[in-house]
C-alpha atoms as a PDB file:
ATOM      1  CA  UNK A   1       0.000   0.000   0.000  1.00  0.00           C
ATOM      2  CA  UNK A   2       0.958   3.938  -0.773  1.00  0.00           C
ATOM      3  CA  UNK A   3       1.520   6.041   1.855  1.00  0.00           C
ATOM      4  CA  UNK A   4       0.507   9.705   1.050  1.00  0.00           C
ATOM      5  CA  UNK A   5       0.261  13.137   2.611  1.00  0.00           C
ATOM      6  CA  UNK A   6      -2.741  14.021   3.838  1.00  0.00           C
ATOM      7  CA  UNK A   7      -4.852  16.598   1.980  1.00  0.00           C
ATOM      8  CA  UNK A   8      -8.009  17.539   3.660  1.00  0.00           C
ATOM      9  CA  UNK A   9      -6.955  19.440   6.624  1.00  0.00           C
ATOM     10  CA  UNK A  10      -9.752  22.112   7.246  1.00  0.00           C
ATOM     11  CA  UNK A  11      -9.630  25.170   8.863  1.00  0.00           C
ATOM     12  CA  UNK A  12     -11.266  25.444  12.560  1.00  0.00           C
ATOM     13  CA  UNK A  13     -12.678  28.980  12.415  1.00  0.00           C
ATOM     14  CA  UNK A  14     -14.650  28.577   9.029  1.00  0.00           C
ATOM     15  CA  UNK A  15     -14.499  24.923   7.644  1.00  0.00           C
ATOM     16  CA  UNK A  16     -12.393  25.831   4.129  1.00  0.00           C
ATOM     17  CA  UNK A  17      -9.843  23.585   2.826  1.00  0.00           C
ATOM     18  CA  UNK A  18      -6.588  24.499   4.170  1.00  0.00           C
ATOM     19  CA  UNK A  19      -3.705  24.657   1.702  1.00  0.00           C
ATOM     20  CA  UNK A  20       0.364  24.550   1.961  1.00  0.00           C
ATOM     21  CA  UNK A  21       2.153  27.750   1.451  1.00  0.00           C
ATOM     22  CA  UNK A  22       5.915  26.846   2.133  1.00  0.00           C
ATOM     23  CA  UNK A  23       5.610  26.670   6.557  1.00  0.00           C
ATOM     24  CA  UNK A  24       1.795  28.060   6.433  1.00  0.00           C
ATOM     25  CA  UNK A  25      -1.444  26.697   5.829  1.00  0.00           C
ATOM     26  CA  UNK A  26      -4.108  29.013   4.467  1.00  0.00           C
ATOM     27  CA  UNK A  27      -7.422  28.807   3.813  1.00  0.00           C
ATOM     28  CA  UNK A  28      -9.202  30.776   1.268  1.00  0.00           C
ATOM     29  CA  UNK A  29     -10.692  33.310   3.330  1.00  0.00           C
ATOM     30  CA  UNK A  30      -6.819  34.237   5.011  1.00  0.00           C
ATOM     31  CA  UNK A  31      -6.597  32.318   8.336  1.00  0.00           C
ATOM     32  CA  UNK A  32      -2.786  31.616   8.716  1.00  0.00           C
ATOM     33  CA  UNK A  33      -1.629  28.522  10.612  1.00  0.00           C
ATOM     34  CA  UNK A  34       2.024  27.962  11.090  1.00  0.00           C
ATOM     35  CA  UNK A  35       3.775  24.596  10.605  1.00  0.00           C
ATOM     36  CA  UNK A  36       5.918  24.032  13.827  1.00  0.00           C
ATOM     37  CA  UNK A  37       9.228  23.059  12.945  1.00  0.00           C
ATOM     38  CA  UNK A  38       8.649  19.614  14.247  1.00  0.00           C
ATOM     39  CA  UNK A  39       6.194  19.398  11.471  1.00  0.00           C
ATOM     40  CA  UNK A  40       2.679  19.746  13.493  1.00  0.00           C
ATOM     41  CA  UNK A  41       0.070  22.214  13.090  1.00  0.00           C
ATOM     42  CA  UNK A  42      -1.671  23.681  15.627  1.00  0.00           C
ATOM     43  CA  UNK A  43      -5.676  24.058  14.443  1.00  0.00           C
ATOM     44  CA  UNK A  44      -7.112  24.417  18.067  1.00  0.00           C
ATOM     45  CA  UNK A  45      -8.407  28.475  18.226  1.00  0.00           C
ATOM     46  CA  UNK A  46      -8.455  30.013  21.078  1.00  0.00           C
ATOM     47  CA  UNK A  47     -12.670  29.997  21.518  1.00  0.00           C
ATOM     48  CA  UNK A  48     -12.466  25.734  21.389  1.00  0.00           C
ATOM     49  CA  UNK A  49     -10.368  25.595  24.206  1.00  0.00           C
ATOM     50  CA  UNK A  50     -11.719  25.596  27.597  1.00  0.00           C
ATOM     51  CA  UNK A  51      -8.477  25.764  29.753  1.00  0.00           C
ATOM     52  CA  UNK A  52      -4.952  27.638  28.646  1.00  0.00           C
ATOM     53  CA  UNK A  53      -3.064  24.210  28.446  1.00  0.00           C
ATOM     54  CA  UNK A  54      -5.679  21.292  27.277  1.00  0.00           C
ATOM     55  CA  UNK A  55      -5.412  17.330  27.208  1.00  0.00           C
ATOM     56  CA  UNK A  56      -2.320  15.861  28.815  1.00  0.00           C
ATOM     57  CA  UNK A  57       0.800  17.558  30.657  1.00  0.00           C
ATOM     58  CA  UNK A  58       4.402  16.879  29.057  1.00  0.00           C
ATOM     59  CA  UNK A  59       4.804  14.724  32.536  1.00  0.00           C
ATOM     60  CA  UNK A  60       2.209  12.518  31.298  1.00  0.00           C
ATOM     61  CA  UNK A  61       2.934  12.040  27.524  1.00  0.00           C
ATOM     62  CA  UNK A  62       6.218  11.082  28.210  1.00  0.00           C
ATOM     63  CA  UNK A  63       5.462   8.366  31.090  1.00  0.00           C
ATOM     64  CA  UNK A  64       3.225   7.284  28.164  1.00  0.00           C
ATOM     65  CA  UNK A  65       6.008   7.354  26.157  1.00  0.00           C
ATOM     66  CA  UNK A  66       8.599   5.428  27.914  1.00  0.00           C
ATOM     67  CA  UNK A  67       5.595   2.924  29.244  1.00  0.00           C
ATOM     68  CA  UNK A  68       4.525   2.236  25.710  1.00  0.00           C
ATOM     69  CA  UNK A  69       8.032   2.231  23.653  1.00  0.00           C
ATOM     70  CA  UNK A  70       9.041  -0.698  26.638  1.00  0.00           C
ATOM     71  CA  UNK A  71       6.132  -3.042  24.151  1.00  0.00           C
ATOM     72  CA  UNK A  72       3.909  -4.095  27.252  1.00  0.00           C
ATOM     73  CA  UNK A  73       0.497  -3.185  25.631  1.00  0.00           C
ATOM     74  CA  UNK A  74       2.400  -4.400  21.694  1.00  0.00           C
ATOM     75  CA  UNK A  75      -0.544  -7.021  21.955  1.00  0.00           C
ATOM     76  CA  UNK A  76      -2.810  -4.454  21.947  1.00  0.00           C
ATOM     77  CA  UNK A  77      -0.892  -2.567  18.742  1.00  0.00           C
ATOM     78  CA  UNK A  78      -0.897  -5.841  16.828  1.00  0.00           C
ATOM     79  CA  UNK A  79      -4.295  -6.454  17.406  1.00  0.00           C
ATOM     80  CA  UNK A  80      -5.630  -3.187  16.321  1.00  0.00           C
ATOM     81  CA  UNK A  81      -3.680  -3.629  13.222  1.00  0.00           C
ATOM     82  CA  UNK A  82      -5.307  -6.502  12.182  1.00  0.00           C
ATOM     83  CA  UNK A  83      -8.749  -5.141  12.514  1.00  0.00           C
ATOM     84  CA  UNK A  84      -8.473  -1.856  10.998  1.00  0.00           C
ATOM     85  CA  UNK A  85      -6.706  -3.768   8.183  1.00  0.00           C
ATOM     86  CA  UNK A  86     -10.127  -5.618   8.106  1.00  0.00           C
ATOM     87  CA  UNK A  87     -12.093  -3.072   7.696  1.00  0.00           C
ATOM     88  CA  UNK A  88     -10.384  -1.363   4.806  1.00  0.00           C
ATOM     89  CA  UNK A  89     -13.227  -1.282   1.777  1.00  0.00           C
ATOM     90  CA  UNK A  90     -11.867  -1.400  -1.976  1.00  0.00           C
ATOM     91  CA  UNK A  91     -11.597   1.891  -2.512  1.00  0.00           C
ATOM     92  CA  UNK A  92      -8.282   4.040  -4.067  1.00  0.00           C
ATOM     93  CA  UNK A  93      -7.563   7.080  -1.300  1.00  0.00           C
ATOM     94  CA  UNK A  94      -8.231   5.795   2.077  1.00  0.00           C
ATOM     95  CA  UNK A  95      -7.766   8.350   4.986  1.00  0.00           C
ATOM     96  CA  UNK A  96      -7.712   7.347   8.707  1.00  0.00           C
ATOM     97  CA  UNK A  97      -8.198   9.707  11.930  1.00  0.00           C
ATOM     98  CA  UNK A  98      -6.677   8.896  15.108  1.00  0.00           C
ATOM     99  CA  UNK A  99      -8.618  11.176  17.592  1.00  0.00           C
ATOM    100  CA  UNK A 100      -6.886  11.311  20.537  1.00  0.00           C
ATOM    101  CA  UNK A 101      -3.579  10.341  19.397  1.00  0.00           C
ATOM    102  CA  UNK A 102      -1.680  10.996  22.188  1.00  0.00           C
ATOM    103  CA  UNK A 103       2.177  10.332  21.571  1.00  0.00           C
ATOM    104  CA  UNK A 104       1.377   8.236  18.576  1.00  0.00           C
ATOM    105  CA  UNK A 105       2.084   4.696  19.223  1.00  0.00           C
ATOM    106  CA  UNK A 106      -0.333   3.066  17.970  1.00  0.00           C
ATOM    107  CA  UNK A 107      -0.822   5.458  14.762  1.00  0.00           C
ATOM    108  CA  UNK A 108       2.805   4.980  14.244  1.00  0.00           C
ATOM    109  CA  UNK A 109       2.433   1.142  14.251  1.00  0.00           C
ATOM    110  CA  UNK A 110      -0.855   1.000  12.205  1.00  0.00           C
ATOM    111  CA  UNK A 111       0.873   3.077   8.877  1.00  0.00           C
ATOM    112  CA  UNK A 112       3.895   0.745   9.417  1.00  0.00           C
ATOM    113  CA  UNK A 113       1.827  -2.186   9.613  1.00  0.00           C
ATOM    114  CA  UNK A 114      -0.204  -1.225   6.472  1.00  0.00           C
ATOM    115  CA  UNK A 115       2.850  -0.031   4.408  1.00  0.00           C
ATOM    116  CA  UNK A 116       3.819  -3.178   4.583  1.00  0.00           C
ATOM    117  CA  UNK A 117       0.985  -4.758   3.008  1.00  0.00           C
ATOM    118  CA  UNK A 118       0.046  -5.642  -0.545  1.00  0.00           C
ATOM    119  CA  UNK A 119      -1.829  -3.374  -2.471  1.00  0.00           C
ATOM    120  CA  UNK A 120      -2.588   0.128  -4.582  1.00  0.00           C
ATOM    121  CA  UNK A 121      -4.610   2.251  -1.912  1.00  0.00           C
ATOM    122  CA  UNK A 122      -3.115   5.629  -1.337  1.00  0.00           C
ATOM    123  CA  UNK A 123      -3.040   5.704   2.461  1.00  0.00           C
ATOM    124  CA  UNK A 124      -3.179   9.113   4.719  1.00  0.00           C
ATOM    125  CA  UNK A 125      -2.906   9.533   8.087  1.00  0.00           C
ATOM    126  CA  UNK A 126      -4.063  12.358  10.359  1.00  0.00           C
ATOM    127  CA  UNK A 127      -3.248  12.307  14.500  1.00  0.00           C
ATOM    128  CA  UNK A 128      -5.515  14.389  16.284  1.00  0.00           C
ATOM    129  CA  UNK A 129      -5.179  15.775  19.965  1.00  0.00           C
ATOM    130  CA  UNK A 130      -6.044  18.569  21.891  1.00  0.00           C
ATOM    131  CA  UNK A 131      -2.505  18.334  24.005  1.00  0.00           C
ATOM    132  CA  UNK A 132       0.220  19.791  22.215  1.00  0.00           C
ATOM    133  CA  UNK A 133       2.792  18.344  24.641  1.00  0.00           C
ATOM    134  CA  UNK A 134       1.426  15.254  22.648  1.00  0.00           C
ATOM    135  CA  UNK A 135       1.518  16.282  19.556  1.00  0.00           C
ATOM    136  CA  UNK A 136       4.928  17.432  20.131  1.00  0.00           C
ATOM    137  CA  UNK A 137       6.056  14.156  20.913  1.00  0.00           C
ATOM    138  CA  UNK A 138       4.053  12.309  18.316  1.00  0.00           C
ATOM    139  CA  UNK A 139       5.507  14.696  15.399  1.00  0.00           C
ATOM    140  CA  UNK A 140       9.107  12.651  16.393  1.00  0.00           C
ATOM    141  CA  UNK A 141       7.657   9.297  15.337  1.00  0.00           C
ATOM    142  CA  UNK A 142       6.412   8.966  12.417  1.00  0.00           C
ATOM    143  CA  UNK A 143       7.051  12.562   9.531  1.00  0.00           C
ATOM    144  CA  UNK A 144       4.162  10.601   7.125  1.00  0.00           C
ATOM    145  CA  UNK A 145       1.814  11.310   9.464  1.00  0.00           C
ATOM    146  CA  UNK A 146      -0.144  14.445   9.488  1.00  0.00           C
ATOM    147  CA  UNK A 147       0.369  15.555  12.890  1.00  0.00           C
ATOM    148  CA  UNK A 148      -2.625  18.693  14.403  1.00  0.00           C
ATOM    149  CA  UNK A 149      -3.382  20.027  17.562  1.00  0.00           C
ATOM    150  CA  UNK A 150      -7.182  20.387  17.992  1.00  0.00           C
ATOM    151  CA  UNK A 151     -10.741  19.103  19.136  1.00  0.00           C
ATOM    152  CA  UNK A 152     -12.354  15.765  18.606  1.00  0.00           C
ATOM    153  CA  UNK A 153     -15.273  18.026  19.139  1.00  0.00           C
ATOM    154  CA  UNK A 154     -14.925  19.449  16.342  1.00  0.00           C
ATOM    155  CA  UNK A 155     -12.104  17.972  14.312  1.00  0.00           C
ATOM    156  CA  UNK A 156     -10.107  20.601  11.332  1.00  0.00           C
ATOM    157  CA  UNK A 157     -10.835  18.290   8.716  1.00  0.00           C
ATOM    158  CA  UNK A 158     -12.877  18.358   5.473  1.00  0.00           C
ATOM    159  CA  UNK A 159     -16.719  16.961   6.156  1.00  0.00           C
ATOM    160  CA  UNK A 160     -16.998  13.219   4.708  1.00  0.00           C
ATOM    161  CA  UNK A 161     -13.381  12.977   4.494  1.00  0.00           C
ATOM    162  CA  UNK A 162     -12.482  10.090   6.365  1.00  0.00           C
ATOM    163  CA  UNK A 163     -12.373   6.618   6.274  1.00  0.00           C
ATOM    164  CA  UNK A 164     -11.527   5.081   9.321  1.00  0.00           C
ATOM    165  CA  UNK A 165     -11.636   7.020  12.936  1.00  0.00           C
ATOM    166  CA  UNK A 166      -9.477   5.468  15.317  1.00  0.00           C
ATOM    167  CA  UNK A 167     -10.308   6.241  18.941  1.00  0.00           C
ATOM    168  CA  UNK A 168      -8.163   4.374  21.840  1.00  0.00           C
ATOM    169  CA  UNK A 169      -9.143   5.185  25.542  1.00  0.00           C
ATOM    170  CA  UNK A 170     -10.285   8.389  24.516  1.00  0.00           C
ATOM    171  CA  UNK A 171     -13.165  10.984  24.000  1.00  0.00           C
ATOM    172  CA  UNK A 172     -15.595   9.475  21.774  1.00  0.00           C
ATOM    173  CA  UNK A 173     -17.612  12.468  20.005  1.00  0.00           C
ATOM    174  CA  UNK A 174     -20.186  11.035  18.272  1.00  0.00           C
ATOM    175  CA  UNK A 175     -21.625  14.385  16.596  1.00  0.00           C
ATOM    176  CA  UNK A 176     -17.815  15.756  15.626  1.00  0.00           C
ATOM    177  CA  UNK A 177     -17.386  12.176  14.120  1.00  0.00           C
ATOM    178  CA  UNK A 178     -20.006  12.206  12.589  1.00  0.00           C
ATOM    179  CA  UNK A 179     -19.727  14.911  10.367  1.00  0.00           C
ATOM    180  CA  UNK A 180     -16.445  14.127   9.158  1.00  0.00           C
ATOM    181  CA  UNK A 181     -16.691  10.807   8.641  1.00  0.00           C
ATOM    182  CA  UNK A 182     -17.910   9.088   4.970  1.00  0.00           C
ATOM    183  CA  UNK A 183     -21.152   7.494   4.779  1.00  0.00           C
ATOM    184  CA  UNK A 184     -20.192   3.705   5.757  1.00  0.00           C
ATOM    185  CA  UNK A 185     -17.551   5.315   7.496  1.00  0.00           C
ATOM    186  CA  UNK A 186     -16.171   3.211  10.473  1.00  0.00           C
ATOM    187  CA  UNK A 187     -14.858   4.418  13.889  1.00  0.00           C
ATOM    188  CA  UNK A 188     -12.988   2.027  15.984  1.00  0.00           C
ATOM    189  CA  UNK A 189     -13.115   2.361  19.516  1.00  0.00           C
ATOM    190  CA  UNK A 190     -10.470   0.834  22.031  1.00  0.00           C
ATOM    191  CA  UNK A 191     -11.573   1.146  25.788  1.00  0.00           C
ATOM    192  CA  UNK A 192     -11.070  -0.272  29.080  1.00  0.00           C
ATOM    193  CA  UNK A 193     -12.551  -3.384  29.847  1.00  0.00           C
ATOM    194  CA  UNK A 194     -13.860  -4.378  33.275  1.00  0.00           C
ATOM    195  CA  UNK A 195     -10.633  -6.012  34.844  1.00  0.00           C
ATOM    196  CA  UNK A 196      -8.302  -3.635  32.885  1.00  0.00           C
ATOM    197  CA  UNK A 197      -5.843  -3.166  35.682  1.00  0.00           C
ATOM    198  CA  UNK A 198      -7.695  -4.071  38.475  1.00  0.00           C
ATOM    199  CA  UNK A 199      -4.771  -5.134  41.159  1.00  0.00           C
ATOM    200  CA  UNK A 200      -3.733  -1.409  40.218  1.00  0.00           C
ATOM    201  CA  UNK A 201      -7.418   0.086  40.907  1.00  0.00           C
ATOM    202  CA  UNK A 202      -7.634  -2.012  44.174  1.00  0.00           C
ATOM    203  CA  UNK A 203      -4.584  -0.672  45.355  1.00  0.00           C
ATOM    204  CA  UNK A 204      -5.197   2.824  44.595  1.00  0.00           C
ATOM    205  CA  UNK A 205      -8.864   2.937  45.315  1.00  0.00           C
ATOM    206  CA  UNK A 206     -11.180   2.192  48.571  1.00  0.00           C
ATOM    207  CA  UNK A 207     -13.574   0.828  46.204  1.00  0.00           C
ATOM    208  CA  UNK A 208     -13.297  -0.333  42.507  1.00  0.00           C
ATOM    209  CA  UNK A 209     -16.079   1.295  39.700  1.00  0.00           C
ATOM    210  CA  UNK A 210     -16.424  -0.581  36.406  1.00  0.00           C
ATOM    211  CA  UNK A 211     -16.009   1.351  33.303  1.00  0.00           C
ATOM    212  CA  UNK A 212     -19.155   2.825  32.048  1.00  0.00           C
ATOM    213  CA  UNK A 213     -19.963   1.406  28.391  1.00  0.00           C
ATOM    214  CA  UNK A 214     -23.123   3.542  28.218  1.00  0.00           C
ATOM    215  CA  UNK A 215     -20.972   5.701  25.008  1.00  0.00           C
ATOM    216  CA  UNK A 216     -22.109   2.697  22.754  1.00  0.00           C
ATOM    217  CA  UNK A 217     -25.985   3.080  23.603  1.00  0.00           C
ATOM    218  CA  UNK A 218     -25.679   6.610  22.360  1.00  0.00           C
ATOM    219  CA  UNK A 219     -24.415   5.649  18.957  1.00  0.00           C
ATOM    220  CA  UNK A 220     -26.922   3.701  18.320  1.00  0.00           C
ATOM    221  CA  UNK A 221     -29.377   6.838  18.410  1.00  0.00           C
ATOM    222  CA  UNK A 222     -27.559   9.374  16.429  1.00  0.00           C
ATOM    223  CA  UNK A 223     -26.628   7.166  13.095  1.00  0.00           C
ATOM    224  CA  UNK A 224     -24.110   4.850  14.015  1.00  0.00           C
ATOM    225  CA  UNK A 225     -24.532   0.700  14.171  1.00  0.00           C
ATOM    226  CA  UNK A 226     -22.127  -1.792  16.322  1.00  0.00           C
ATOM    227  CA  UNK A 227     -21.101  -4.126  13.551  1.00  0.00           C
ATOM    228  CA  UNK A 228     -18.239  -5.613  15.710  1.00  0.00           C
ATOM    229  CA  UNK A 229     -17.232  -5.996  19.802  1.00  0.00           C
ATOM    230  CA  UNK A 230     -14.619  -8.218  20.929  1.00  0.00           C
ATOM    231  CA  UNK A 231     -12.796  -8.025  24.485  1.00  0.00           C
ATOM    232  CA  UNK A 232      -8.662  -8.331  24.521  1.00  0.00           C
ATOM    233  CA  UNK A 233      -7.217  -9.828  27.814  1.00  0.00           C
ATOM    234  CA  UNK A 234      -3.804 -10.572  28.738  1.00  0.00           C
ATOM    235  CA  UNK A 235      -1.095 -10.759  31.953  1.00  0.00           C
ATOM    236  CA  UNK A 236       1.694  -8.619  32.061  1.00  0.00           C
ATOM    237  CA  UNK A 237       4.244  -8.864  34.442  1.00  0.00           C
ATOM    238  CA  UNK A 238       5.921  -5.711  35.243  1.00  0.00           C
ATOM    239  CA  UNK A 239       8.876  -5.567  37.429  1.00  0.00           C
ATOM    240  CA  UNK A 240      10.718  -2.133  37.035  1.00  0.00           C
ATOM    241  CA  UNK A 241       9.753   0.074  39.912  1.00  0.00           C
ATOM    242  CA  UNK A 242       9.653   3.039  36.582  1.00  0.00           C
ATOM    243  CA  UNK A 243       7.343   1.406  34.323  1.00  0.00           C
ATOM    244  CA  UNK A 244       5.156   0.849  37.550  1.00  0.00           C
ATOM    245  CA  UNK A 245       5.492   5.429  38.331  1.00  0.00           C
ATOM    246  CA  UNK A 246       5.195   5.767  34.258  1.00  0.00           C
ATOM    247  CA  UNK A 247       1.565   3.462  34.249  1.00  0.00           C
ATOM    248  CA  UNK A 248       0.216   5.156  36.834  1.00  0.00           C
ATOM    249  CA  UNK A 249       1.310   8.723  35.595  1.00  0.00           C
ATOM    250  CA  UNK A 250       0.086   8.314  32.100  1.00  0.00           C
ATOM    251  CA  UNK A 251      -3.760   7.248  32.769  1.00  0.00           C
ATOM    252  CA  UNK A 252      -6.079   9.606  34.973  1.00  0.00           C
ATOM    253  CA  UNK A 253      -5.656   6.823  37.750  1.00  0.00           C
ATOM    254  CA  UNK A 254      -2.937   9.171  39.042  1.00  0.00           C
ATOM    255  CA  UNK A 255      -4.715  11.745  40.005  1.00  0.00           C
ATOM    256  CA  UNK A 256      -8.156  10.307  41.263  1.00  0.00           C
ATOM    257  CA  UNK A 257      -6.453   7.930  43.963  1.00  0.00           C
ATOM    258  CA  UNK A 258      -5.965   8.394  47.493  1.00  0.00           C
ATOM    259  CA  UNK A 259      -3.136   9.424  48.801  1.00  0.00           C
ATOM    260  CA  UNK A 260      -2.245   6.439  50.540  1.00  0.00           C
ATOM    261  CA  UNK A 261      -3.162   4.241  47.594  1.00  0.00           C
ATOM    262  CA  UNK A 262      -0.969   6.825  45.448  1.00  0.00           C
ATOM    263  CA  UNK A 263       2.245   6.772  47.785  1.00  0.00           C
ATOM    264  CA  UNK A 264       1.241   2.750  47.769  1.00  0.00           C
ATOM    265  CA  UNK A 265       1.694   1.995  44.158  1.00  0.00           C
ATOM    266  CA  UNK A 266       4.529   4.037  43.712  1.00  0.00           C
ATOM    267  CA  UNK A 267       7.097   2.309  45.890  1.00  0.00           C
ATOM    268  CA  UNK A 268       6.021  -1.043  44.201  1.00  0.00           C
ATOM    269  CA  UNK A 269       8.783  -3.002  42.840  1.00  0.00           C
ATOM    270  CA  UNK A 270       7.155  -5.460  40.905  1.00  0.00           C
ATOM    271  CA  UNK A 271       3.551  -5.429  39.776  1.00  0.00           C
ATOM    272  CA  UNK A 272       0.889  -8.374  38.075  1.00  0.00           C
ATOM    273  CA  UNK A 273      -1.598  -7.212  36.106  1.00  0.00           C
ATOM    274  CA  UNK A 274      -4.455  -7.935  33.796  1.00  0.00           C
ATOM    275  CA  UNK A 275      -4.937  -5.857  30.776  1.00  0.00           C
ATOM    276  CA  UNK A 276      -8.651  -6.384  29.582  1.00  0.00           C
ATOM    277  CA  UNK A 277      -9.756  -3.918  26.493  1.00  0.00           C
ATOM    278  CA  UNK A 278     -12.561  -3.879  24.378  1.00  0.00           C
ATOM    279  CA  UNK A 279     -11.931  -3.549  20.953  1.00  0.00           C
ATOM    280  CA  UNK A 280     -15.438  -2.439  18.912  1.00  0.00           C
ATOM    281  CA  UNK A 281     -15.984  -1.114  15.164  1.00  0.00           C
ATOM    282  CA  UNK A 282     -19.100   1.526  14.831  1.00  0.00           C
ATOM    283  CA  UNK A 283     -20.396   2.021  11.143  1.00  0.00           C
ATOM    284  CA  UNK A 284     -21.867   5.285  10.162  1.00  0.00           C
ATOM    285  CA  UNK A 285     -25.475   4.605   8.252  1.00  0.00           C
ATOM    286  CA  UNK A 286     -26.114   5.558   5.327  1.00  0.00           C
ATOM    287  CA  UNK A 287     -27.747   8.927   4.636  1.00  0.00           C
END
């Protein structure tokens, strides 16, 4: 398969088609967006952010980083590879969306995964995330990959332009998604299944909630169908008192436990756990 750049970036304030002008992109009606040297763009305006610094800190991207470059959750990767590769329809340009890319593992994975394949579909690739401590660190992966700071509410990209959302453990906007995706359009969600780390949890919590799967039920009523669930479980076995600090650091988890359960976890020196994740594939309906 062809790897290409992608070509349907849109601009935030007013929806054009954004074109390259040397370092710029600029939309018809003259909004100017800089290129960032690492070779992101930043399409998040001021008016769709709701706090000066959004998504994840640079603390947490790069205890992501480390945690997920070590191959722990490569199962994971592999698996996702083999299911977007399975939903791939015969058709020439094919352009996928990870929303919520974070620091680009898996996105980086997927278009080496797919490059590798057989075939003459032009493949593009566009990461998405509001953080732009993420993006930053995505943008040193993977220079095929369209990297952009923005919303999944509303994501800069042309309407019906996309193939194939990806969205992993993230915010799953079903209207924002909507819009952008084709008709028969797919988004594949990855989330948490109900033992996903759960000797973590019961250290860190006084009492364990299950993961709330109620996202799916709301898809259902605003044009989407669940054509495919399956659950992902595994043991890891991680003893490096780092990889422990850079778990907890990267996921929410961190900052929602007790104290005690906090100063707990973090002087482990070996830890079991179960990953369980629930890989599902929505289709957009027809209009």
């Amino acid at each position: 398969m062809n790897i290409i750049k992608a070509h349907n970036l849109a601009c935030p304030i007013d929806g054009a088609q954004l074109e390259s002008h040397e370092k710029q992109l600029i939309c018809k009606n003259g909004h100017v967006f800089d290129i960032a040297r690492q070779g992101y763009v930043n399409l998040l305006p001021v008016q769709h952010k709701r706090t000066k610094h959004p998504g994840d800190s640079k603390v947490m991207v790069l205890a992501r980083t480390h945690f997920l470059n070590s191959g722990i959750y490569e199962a994971i990767a592999n698996k996702l590879n083999e299911l977007v590769h399975s939903q791939i329809k015969d058709a020439k340009e094919i352009c996928f969306l990870d929303a919520g890319c974070g620091e680009g593992y898996y996105f980086d994975a997927l278009l080496n995964y797919l490059s590798e394949k057989k075939g003459t579909h032009n493949l593009s690739f566009v990461g998405l995330d509001i953080s732009k401590e993420a993006i930053v660190q995505a943008s040193k992966r993977n220079k095929q990959i369209s990297w952009v700071v923005g919303t999944n509410r509303k994501p800069p990209v042309a309407e019906k332009s996309i193939d194939i959302i990806l969205c992993l453990f993230g915010f799953l906007s079903v209207p924002g998604f909507k819009k952008v995706l084709k008709p028969g359009g797919k988004i594949i969600v990855v989330d948490p299944g109900p033992e996903h780390l759960k000797e973590l949890r019961k250290i860190i919590y006084p009492e364990i909630k299950k993961p709330d799967q109620a996202g799916f039920l709301q898809t259902e009523k605003t044009g989407f169908s669940l054509i495919y669930s399956k659950a992902l479980q595994f043991k890891v076995n991680i003893t490096n008192n780092e990889q422990i600090n850079n778990l907890l650091i990267m996921t929410p988890h961190f900052y929602r436990a007790s104290k005690q359960g906090r100063e707990v976890a973090c002087n482990l020196q070996q830890l079991d756990l179960t990953v369980d994740v629930l890989f599902s594939v929505l289709e957009k309906n027809l209009d």
